[in-house]
C-alpha atoms as a PDB file:
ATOM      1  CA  UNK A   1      14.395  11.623  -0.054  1.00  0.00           C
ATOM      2  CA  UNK A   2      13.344   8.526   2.171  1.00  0.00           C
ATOM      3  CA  UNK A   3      10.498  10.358   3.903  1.00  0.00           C
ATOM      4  CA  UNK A   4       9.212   8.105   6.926  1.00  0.00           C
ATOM      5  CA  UNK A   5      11.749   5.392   5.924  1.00  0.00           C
ATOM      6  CA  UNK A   6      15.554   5.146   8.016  1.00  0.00           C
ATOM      7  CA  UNK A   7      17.923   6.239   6.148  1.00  0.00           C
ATOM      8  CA  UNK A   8      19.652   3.176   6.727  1.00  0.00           C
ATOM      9  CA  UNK A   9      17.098   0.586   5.320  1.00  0.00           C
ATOM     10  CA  UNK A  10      16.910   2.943   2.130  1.00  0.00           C
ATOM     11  CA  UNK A  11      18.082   1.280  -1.208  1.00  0.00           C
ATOM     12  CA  UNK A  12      18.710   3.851  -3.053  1.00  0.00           C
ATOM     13  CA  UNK A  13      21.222   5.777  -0.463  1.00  0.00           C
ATOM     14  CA  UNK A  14      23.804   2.707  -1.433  1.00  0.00           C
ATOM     15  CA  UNK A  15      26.560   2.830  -3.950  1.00  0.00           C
ATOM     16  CA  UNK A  16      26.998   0.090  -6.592  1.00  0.00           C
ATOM     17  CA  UNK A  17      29.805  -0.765  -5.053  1.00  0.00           C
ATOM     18  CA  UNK A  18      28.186  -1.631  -1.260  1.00  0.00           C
ATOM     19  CA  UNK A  19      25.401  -3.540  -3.397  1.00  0.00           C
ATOM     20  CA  UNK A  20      27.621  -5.699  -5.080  1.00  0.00           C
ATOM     21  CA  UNK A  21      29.597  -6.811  -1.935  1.00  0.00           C
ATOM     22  CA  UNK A  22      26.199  -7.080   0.231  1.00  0.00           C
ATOM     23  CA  UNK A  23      26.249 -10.397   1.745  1.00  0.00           C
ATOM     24  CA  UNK A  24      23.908 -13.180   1.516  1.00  0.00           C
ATOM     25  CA  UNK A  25      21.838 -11.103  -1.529  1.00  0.00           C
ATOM     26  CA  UNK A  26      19.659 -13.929  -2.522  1.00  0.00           C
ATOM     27  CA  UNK A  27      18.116 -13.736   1.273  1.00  0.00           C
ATOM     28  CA  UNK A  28      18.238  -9.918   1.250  1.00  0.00           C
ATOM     29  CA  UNK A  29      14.151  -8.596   1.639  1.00  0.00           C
ATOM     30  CA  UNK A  30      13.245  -5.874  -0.500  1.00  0.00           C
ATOM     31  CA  UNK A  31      10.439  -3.949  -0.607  1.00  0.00           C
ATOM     32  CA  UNK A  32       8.795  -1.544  -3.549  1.00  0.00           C
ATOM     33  CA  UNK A  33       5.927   0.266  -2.180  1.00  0.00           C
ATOM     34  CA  UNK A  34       3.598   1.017  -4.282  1.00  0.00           C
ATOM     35  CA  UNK A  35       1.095   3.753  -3.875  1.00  0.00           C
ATOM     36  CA  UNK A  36      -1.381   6.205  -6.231  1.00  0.00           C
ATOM     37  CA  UNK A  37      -1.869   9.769  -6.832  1.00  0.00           C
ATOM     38  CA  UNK A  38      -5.827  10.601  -6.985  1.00  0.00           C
ATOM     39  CA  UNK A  39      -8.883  12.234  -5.173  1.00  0.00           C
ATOM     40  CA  UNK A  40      -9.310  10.781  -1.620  1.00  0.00           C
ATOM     41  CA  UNK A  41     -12.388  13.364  -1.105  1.00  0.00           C
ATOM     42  CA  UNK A  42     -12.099  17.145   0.102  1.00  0.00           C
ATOM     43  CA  UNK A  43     -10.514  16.759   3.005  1.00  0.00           C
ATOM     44  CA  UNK A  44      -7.648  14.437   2.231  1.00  0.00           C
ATOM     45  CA  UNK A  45      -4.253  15.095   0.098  1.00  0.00           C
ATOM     46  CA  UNK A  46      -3.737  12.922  -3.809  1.00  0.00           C
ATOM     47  CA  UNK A  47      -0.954  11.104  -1.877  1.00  0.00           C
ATOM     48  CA  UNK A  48      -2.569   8.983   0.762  1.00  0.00           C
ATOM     49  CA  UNK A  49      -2.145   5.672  -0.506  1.00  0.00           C
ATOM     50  CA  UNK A  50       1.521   6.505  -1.183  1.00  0.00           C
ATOM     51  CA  UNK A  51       1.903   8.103   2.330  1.00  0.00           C
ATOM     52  CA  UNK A  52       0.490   5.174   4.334  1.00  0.00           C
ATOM     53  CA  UNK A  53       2.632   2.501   2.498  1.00  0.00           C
ATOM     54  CA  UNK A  54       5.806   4.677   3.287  1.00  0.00           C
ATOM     55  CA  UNK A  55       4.741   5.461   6.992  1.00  0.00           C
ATOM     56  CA  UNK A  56       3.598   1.950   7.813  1.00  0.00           C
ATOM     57  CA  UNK A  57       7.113   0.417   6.130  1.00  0.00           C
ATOM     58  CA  UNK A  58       8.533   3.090   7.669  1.00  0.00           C
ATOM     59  CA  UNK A  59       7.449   1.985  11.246  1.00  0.00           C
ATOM     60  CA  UNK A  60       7.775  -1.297  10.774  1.00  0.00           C
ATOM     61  CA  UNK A  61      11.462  -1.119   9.198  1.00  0.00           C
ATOM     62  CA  UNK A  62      12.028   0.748  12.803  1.00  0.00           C
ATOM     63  CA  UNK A  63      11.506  -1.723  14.675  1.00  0.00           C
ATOM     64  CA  UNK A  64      12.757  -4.635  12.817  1.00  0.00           C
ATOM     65  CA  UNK A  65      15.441  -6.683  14.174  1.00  0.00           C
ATOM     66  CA  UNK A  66      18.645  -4.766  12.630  1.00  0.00           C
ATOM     67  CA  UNK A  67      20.181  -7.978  11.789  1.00  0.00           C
ATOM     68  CA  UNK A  68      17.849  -8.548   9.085  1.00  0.00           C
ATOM     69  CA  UNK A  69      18.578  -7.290   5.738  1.00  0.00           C
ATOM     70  CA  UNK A  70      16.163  -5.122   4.741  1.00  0.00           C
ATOM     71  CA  UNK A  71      15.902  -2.129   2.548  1.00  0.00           C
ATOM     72  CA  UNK A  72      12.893   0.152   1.120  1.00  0.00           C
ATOM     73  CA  UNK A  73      12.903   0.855  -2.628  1.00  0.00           C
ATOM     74  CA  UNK A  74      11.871   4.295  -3.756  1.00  0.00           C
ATOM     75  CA  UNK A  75       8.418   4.409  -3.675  1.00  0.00           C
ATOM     76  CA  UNK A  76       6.276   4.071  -7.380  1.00  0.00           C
ATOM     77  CA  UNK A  77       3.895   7.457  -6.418  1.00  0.00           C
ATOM     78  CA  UNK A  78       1.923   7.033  -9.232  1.00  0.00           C
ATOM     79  CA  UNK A  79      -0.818   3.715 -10.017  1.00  0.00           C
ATOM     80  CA  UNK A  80      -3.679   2.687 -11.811  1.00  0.00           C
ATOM     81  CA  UNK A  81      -6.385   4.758 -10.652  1.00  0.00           C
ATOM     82  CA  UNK A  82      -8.771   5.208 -13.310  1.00  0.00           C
ATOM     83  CA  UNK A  83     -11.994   4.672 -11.458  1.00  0.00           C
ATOM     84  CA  UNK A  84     -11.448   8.087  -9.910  1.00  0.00           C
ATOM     85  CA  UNK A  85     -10.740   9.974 -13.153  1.00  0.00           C
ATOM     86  CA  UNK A  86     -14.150  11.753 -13.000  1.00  0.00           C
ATOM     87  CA  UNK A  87     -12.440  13.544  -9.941  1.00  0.00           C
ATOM     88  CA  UNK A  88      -9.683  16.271 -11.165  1.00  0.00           C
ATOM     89  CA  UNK A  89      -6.181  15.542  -9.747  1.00  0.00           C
ATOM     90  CA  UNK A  90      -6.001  12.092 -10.311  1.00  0.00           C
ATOM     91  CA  UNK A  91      -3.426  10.657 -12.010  1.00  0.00           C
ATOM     92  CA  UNK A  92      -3.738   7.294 -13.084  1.00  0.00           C
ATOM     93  CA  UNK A  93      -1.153   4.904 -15.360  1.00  0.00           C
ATOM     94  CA  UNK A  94      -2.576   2.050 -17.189  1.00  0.00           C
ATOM     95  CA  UNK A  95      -2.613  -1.690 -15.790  1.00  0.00           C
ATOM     96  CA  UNK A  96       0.213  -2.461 -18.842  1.00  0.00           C
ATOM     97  CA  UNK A  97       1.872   0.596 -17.781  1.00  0.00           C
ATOM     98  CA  UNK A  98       1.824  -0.496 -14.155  1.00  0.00           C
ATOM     99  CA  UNK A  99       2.690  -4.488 -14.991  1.00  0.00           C
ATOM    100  CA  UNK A 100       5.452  -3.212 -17.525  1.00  0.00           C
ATOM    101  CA  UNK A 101       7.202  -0.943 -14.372  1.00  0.00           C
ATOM    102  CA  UNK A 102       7.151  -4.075 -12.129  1.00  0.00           C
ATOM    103  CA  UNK A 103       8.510  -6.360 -14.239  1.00  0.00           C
ATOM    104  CA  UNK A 104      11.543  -4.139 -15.809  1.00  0.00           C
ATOM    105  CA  UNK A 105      12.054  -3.213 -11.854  1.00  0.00           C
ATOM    106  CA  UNK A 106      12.008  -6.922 -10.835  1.00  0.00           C
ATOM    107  CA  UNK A 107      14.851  -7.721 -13.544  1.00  0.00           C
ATOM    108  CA  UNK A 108      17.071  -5.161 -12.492  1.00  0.00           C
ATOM    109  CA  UNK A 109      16.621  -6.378  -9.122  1.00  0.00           C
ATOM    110  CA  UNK A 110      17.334 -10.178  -9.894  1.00  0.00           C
ATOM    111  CA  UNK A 111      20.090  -9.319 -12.641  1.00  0.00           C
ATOM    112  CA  UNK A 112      21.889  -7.760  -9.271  1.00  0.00           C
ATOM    113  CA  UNK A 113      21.668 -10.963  -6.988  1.00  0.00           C
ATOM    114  CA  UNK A 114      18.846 -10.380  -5.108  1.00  0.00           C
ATOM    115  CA  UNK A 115      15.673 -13.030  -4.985  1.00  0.00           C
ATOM    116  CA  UNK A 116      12.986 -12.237  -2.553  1.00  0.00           C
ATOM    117  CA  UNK A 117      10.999  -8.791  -3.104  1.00  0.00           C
ATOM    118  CA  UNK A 118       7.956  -7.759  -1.200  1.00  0.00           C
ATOM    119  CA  UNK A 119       5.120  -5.441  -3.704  1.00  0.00           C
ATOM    120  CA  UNK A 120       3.864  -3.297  -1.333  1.00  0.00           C
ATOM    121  CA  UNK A 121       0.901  -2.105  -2.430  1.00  0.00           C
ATOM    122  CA  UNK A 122      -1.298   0.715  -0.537  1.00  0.00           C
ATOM    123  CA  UNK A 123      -4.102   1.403  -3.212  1.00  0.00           C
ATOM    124  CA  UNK A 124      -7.401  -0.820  -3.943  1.00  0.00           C
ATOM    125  CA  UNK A 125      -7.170  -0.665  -7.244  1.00  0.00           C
ATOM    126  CA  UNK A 126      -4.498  -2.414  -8.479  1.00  0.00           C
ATOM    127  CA  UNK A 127      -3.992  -5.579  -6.066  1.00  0.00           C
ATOM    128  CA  UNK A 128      -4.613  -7.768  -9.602  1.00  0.00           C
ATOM    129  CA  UNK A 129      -1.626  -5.902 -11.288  1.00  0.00           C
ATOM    130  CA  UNK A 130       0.540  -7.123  -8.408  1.00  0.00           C
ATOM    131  CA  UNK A 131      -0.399 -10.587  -8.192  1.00  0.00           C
ATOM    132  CA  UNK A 132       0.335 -10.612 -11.850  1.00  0.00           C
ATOM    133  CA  UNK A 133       3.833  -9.022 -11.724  1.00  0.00           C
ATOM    134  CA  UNK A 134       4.547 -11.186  -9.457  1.00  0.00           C
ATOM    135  CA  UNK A 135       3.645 -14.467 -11.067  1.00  0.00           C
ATOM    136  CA  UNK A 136       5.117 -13.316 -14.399  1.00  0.00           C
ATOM    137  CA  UNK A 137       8.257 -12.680 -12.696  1.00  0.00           C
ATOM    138  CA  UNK A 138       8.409 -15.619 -10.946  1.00  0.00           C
ATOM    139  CA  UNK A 139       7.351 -17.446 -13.826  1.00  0.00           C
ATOM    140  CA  UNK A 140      10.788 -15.998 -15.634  1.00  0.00           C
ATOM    141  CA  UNK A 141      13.269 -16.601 -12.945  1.00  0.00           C
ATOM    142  CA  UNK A 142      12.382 -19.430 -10.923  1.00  0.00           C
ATOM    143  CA  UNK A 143      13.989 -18.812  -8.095  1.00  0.00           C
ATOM    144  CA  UNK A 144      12.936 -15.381  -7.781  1.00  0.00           C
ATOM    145  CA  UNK A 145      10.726 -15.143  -5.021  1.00  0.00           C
ATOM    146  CA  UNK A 146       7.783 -12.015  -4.846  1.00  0.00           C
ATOM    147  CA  UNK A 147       5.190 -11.377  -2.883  1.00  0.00           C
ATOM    148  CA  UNK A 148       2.252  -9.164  -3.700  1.00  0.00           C
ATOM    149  CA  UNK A 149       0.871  -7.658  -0.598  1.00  0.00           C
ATOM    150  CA  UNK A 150      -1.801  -5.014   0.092  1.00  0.00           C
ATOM    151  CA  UNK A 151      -0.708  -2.704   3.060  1.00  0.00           C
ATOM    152  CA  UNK A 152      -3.700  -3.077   5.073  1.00  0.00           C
ATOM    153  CA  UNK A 153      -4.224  -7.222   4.894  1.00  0.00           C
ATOM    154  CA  UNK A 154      -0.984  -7.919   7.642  1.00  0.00           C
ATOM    155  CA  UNK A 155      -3.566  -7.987  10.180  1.00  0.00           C
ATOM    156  CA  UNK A 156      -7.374  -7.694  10.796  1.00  0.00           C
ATOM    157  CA  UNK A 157      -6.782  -6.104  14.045  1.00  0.00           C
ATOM    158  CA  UNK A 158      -7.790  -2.892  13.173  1.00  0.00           C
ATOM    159  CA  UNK A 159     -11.185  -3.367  11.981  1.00  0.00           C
ATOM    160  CA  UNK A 160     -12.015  -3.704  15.402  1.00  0.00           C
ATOM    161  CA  UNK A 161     -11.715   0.289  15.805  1.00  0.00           C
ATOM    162  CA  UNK A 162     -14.155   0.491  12.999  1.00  0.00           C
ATOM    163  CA  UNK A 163     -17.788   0.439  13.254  1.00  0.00           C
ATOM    164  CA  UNK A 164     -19.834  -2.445  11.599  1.00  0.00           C
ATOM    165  CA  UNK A 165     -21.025  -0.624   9.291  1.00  0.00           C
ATOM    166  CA  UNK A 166     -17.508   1.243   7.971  1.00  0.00           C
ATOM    167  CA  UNK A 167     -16.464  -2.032   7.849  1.00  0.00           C
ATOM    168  CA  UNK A 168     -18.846  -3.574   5.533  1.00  0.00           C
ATOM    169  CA  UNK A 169     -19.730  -0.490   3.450  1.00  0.00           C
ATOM    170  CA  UNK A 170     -15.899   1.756   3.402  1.00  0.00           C
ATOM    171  CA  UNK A 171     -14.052   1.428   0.556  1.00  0.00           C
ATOM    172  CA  UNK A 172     -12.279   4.660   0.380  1.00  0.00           C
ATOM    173  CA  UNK A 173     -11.065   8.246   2.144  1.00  0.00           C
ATOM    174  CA  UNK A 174     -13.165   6.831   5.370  1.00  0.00           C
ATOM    175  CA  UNK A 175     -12.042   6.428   8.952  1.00  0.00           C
ATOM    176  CA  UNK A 176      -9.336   4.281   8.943  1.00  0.00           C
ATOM    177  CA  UNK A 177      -7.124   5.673   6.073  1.00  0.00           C
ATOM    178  CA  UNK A 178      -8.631   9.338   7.624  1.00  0.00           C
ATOM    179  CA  UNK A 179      -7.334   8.318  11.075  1.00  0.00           C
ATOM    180  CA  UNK A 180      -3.410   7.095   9.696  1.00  0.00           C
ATOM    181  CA  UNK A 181      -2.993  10.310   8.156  1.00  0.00           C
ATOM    182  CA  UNK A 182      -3.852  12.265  11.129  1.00  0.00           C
ATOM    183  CA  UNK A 183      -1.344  10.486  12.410  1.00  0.00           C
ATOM    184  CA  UNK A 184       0.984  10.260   9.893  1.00  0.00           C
ATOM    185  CA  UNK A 185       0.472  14.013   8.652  1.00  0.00           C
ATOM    186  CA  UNK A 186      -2.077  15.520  10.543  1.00  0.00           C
ATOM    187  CA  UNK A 187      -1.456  19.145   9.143  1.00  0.00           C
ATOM    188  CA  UNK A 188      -2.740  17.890   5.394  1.00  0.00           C
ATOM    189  CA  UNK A 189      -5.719  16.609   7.131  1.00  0.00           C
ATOM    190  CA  UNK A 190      -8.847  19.207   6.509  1.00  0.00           C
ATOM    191  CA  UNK A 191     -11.403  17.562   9.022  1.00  0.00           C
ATOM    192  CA  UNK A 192     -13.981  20.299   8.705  1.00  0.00           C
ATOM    193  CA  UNK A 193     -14.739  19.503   5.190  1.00  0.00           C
ATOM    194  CA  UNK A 194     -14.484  15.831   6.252  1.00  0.00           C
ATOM    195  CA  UNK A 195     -18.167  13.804   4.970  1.00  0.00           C
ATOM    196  CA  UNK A 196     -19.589  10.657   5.570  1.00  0.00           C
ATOM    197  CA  UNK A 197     -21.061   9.299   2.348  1.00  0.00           C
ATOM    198  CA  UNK A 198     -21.785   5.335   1.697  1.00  0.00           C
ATOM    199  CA  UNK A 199     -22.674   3.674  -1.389  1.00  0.00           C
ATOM    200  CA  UNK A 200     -26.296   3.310  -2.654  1.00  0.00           C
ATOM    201  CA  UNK A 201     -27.889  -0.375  -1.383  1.00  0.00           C
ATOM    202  CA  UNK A 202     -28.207  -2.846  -3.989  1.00  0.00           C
ATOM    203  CA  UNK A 203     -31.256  -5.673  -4.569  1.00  0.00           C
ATOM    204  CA  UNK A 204     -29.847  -9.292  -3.613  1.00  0.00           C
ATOM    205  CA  UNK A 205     -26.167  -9.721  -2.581  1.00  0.00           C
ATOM    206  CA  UNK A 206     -24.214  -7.290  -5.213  1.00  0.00           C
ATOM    207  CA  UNK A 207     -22.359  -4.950  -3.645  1.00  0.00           C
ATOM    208  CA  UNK A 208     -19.765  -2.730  -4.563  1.00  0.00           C
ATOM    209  CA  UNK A 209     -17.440  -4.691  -1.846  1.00  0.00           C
ATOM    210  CA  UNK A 210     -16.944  -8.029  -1.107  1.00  0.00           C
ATOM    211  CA  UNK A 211     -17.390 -11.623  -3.026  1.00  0.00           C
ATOM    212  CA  UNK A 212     -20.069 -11.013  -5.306  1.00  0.00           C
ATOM    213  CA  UNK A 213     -19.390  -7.213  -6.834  1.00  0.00           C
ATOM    214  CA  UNK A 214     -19.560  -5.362 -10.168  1.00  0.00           C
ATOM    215  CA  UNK A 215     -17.736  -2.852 -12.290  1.00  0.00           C
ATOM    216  CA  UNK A 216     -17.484   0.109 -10.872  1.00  0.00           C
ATOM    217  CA  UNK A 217     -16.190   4.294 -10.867  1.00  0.00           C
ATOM    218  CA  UNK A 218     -15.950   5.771  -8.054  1.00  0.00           C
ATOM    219  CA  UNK A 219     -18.395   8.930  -9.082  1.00  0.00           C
ATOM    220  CA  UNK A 220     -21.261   6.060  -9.179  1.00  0.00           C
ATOM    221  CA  UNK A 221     -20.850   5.340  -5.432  1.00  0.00           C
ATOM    222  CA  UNK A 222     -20.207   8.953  -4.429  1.00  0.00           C
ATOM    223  CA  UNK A 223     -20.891  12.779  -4.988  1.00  0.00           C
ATOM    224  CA  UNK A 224     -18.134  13.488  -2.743  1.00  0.00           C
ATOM    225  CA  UNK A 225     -15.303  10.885  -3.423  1.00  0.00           C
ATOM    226  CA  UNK A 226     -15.220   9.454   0.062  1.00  0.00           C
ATOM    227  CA  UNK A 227     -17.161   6.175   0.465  1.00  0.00           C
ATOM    228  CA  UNK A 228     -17.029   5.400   4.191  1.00  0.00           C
ATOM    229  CA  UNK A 229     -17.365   7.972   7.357  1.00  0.00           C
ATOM    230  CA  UNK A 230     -14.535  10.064   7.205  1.00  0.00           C
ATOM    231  CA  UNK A 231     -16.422  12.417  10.056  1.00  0.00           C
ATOM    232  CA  UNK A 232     -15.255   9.289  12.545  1.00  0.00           C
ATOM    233  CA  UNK A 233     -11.835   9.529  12.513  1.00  0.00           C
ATOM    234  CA  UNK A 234      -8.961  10.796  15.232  1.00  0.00           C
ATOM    235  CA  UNK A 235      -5.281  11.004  15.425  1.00  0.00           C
ATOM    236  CA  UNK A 236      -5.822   8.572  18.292  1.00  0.00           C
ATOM    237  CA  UNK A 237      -7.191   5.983  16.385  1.00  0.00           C
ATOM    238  CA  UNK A 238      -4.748   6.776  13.499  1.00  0.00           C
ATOM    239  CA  UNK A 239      -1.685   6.025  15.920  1.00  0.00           C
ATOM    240  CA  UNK A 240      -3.296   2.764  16.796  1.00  0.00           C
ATOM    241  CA  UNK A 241      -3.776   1.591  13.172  1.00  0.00           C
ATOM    242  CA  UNK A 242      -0.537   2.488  12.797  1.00  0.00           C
ATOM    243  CA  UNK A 243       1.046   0.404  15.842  1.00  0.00           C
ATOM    244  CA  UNK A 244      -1.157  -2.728  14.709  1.00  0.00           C
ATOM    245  CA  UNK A 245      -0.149  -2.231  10.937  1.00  0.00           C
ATOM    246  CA  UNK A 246       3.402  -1.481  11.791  1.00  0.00           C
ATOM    247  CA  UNK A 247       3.621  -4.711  14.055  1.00  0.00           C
ATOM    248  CA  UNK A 248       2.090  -6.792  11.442  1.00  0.00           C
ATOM    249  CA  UNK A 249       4.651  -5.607   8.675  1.00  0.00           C
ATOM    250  CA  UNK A 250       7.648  -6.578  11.077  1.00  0.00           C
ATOM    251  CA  UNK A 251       6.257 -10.031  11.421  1.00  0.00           C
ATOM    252  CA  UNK A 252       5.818 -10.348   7.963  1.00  0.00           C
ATOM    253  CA  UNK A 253       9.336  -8.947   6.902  1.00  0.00           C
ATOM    254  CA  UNK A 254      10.910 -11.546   9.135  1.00  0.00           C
ATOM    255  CA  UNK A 255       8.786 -14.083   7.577  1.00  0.00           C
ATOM    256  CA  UNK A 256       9.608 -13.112   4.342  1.00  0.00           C
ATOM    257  CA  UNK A 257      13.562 -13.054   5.355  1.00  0.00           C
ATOM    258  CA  UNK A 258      13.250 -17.202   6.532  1.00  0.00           C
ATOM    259  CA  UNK A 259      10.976 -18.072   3.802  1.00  0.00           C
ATOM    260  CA  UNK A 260      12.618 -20.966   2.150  1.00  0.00           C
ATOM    261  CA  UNK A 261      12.150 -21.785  -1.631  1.00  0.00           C
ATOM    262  CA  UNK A 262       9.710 -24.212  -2.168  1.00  0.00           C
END
């Protein structure tokens, strides 16, 4: 049932009883990652984004310093992912659906003692929905602390594996989320029906990433459901995203642990 996370920094492998008599609950880090079920092109499984987010926190929760309360929430599999429903075997929930789990989560959470939690969040399309939850939340209980954070902004580290152009242009099933899951589960990996496929150039400075973008579905950047160069990835690379990722989450979970209420 915990997957990549230690059994020991697993929340839902305690009784009621060891909850209640946790000490110091208030400065107790949580953490519900949050993932998505839906195409990540031919080559790669529905569950990537909910795979990363478990090995990353998995890694990181590893290596944290075992005096810090810490534990991992079961993960929320399914997200909004409704610009990939042109591509069969996505799942997607609605943003409401999405906000409404959050927020009933978060108040079972603070109606137990506990005040700081970390939204984990390992899919592009929904980083809004967090930041929402979170603000909502913290609008109800003020001295509930959240903190909405995509899975791959701990560190810009990585990008430097990348080339320039996967790094302007990728958005989705390239090389870096190809090259975690060879490392995290390389035998769901099919690299010979791996593609490289980028979005079409726009007039100006539009673009389907960055500052100045537009509405988009995925099927209008891609044919194949990969936008980047999945083609470029290895298991070597993967376990190096993973070491810089990992690292970065650590940092940030003892952060989060001595953040003090403003």
């Amino acid at each position: 049932m915990h997957n990549f996370i230690p059994p020991e920094r697993f929340f839902a492998y305690l009784t009621w009883t060891e909850i209640e008599q946790l000490p110091n609950k208030a400065n107790t880090v949580l953490i519900q990652p949050v993932g998505a079920i839906e195409q990540h092109g031919p080559h790669l499984p529905l569950l990537v984004d909910s795979a990363i987010g478990l090995g990353v926190l998995g890694e990181a929760l590893t290596r944290l310093n075992p005096h810090i309360p810490a534990y991992a929430l079961p993960p929320l599999h399914y997200g909004k992912s409704n610009e990939h429903r042109h591509f069969p075997g996505t799942i997607s929930l609605s943003a409401t659906t999405v906000l409404n789990t959050l927020m009933e989560i978060g108040e079972s959470l603070y109606r137990a003692g506990f005040r700081k939690l970390i939204l984990m969040n390992s899919h592009g399309g929904q980083p809004q929905v967090m930041e929402i939850a979170a603000t909502d939340l913290h609008a109800r209980y003020e001295d509930f602390w959240l903190f909405p954070i995509f899975t791959w902004r701990v560190t810009q580290e990585h990008k430097s594996l990348m080339s320039d152009k996967e790094v302007q242009l990728a958005l989705h099933a390239g090389d870096a989320e190809t090259s975690l899951m060879l490392a995290l589960l390389p035998e769901q990996v099919r690299m010979r029906q791996a593609v490289r496929e980028y979005p079409p150039e726009q007039p100006g400075r539009l673009g389907a990433k960055g500052a100045l973008t537009f509405s988009w579905l995925t099927h209008n950047l891609s044919s194949s459901g990969v936008v980047g160069d999945a083609t470029a990835a290895s298991q070597e690379k993967g376990e190096a995203i993973l070491d810089l990722l990992a690292r970065g989450w650590c940092e940030l979970l003892e952060e989060v642990y001595h953040f003090q209420s403003c």
